[in-house]
Protein backbone atom coordinates (compact mmCIF):
# COMPACT_ATOMS: atom_id res chain seq x y z
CA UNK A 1 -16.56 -21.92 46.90
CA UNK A 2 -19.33 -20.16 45.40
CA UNK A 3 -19.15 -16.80 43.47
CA UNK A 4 -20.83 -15.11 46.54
CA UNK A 5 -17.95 -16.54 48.34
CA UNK A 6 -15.01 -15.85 46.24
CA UNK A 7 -16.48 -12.36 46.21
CA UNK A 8 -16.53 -12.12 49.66
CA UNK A 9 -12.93 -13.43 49.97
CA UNK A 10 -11.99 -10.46 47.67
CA UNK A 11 -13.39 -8.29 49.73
CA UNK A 12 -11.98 -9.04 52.95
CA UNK A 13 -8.13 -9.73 50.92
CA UNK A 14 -8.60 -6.06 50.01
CA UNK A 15 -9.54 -4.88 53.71
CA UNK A 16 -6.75 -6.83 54.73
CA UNK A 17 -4.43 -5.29 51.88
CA UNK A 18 -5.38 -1.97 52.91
CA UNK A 19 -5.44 -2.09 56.45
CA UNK A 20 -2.16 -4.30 56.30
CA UNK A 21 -0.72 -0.81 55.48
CA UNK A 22 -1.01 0.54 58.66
CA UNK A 23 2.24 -1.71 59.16
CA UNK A 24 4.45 -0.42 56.63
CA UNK A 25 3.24 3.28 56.50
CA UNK A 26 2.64 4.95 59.77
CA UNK A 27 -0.51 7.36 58.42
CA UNK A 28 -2.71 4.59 56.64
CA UNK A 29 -6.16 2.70 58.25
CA UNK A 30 -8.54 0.79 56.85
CA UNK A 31 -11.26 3.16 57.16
CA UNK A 32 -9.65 6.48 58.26
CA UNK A 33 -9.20 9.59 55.77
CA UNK A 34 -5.70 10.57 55.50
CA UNK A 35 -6.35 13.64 57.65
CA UNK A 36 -8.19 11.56 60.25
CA UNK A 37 -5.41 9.08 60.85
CA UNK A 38 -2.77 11.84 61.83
CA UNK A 39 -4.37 11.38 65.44
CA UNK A 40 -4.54 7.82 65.56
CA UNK A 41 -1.67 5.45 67.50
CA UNK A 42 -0.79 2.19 66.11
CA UNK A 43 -3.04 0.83 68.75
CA UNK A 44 -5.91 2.78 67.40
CA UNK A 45 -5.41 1.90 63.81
CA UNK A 46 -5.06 -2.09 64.99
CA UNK A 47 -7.98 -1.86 66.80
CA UNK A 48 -10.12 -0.75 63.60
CA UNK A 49 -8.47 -3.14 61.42
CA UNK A 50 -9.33 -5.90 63.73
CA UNK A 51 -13.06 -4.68 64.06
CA UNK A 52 -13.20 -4.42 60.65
CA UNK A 53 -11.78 -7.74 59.67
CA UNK A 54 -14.19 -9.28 62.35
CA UNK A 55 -17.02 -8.03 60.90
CA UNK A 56 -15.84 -9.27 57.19
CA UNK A 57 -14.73 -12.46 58.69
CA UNK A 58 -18.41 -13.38 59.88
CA UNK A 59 -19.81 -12.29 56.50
CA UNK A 60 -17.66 -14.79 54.67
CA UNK A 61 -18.87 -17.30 56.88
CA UNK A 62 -22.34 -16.45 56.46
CA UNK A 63 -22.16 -16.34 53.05
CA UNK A 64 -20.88 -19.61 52.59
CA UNK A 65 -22.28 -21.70 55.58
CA UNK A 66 -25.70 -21.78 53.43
CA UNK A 67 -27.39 -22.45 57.39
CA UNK A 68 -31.26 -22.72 57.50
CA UNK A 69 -33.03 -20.59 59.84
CA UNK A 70 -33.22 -23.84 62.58
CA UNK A 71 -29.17 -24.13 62.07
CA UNK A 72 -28.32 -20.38 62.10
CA UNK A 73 -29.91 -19.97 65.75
CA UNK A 74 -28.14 -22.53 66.99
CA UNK A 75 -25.00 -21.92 65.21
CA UNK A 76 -24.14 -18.04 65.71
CA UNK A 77 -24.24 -18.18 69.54
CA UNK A 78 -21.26 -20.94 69.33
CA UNK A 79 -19.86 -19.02 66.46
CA UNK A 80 -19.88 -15.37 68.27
CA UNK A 81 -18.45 -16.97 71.77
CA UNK A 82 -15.72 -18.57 69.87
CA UNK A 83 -14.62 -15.63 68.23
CA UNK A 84 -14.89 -13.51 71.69
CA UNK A 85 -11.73 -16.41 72.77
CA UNK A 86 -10.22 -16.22 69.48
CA UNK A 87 -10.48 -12.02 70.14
CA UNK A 88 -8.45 -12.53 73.36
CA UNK A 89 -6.03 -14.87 72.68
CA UNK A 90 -5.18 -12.73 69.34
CA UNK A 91 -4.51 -9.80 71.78
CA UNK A 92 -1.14 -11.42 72.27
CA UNK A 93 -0.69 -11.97 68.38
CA UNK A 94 -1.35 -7.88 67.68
CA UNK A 95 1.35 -7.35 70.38
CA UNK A 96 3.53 -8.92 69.05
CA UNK A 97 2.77 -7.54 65.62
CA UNK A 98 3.31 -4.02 66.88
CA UNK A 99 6.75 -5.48 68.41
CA UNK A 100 7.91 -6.85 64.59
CA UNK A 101 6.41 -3.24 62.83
CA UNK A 102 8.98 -1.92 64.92
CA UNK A 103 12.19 -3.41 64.42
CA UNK A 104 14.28 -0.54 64.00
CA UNK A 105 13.95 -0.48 67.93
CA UNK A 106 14.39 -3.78 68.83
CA UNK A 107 16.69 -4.84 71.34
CA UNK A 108 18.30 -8.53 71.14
CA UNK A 109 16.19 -9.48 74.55
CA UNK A 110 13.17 -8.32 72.44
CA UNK A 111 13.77 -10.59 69.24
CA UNK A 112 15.25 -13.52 71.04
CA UNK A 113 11.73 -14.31 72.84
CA UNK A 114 9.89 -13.25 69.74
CA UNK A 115 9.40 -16.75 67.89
CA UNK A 116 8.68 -18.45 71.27
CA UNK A 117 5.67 -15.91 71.96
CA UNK A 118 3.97 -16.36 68.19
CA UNK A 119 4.56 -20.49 68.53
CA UNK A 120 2.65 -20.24 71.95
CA UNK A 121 -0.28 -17.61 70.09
CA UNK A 122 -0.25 -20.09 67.26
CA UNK A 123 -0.92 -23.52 69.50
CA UNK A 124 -3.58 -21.29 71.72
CA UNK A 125 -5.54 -20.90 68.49
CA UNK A 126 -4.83 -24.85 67.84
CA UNK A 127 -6.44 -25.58 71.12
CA UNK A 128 -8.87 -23.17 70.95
CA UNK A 129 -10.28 -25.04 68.00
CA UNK A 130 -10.02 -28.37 69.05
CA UNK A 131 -12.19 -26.97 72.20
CA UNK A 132 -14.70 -25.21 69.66
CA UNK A 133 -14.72 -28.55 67.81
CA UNK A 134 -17.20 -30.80 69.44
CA UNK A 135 -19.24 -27.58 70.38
CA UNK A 136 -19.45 -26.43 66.41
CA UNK A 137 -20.68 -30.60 66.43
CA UNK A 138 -23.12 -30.26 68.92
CA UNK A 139 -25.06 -27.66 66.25
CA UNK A 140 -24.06 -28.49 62.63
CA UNK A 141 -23.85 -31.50 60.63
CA UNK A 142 -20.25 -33.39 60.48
CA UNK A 143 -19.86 -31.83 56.91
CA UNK A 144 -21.41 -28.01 58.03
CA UNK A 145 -18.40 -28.54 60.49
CA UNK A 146 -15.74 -29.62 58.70
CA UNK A 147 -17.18 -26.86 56.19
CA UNK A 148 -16.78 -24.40 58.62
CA UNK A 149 -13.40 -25.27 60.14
CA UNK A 150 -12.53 -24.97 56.62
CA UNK A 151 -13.77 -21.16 55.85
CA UNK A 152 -11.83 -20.60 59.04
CA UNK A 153 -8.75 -21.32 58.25
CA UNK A 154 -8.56 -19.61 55.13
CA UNK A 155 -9.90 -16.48 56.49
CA UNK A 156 -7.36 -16.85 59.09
CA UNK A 157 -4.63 -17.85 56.91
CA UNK A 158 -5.05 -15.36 54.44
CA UNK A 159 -5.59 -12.81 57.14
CA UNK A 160 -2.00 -14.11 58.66
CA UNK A 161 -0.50 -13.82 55.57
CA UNK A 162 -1.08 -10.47 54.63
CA UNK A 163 -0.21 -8.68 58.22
CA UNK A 164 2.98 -11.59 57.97
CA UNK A 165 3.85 -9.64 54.58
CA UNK A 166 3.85 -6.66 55.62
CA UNK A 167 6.12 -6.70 58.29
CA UNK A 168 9.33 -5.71 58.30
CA UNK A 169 12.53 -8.23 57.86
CA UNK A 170 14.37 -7.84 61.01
CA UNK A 171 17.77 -7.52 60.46
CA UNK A 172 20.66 -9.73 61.78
């Protein structure tokens, strides 16, 4: 990865640091003051952190696609439709975030269909790839491809990592 890239990284580790926060501590955002997060629900502060990481997301990938012009118009329309699935299907990933920043209210119904819900969000993403796969192939070379499944996955990974970390344990 290039020093663009790595920088890039950085900066979307420390958006996702921060804005991992809103997890543990019920008053923190990634882009809110502390007096302006006072108002905001849990909702409100995912929905910013999401937005936020988005945007970052597509900047890594930018950054490190190194796409012509002729590539990049072809690209970002496959690029921007896959992410509006990836959006939706992560809508059940956030909810059951919220349910694991919670645990101090969880009921044993609640935790017993937990692991079944994030294995089904987790092979949705699986097959949303494969799907995106051919498509991504249609408009890049085999290696801008495997290039960019690659940036993917470590955006995602790392972004999985850090709102993984900062939830709470639950307890037997």
């Amino acid at each position: 990865m290039s020093n663009k890239g790595s920088a890039a990284f950085l900066v979307l580790s420390t958006a996702v640091l921060s804005g991992s926060l809103l997890f543990a501590q019920s008053g923190s955002s990634a882009q809110a003051s502390p007096s302006q997060q006072a108002g905001y629900s849990l909702d409100d502060k995912i929905k910013m952190l999401r937005r936020d990481l988005r945007s970052q997301r597509k900047q890594i990938i930018a950054e490190n696609m190194n796409l012509n012009e002729a590539e990049a118009v072809k690209f970002w329309p496959v690029y921007d439709q896959y992410v509006s699935e990836l959006v939706q299907g992560n809508n059940a990933k956030y909810e059951i975030v919220k349910e694991y920043a919670q645990v101090d209210t969880m009921s044993d119904q609640q935790a017993d269909g937990l692991p079944t819900r994030w294995l089904t969000v987790d092979e949705n993403v699986v097959q949303l790839r494969r799907k995106y796969l051919p498509m991504f192939r249609s408009v890049l070379s085999a290696k801008q491809t495997a290039r960019f499944f690659q940036l993917d996955r470590q955006v995602q990974m790392m972004i999985d990592l850090q709102v993984a970390s900062s939830l709470p344990l639950i307890e037997p």
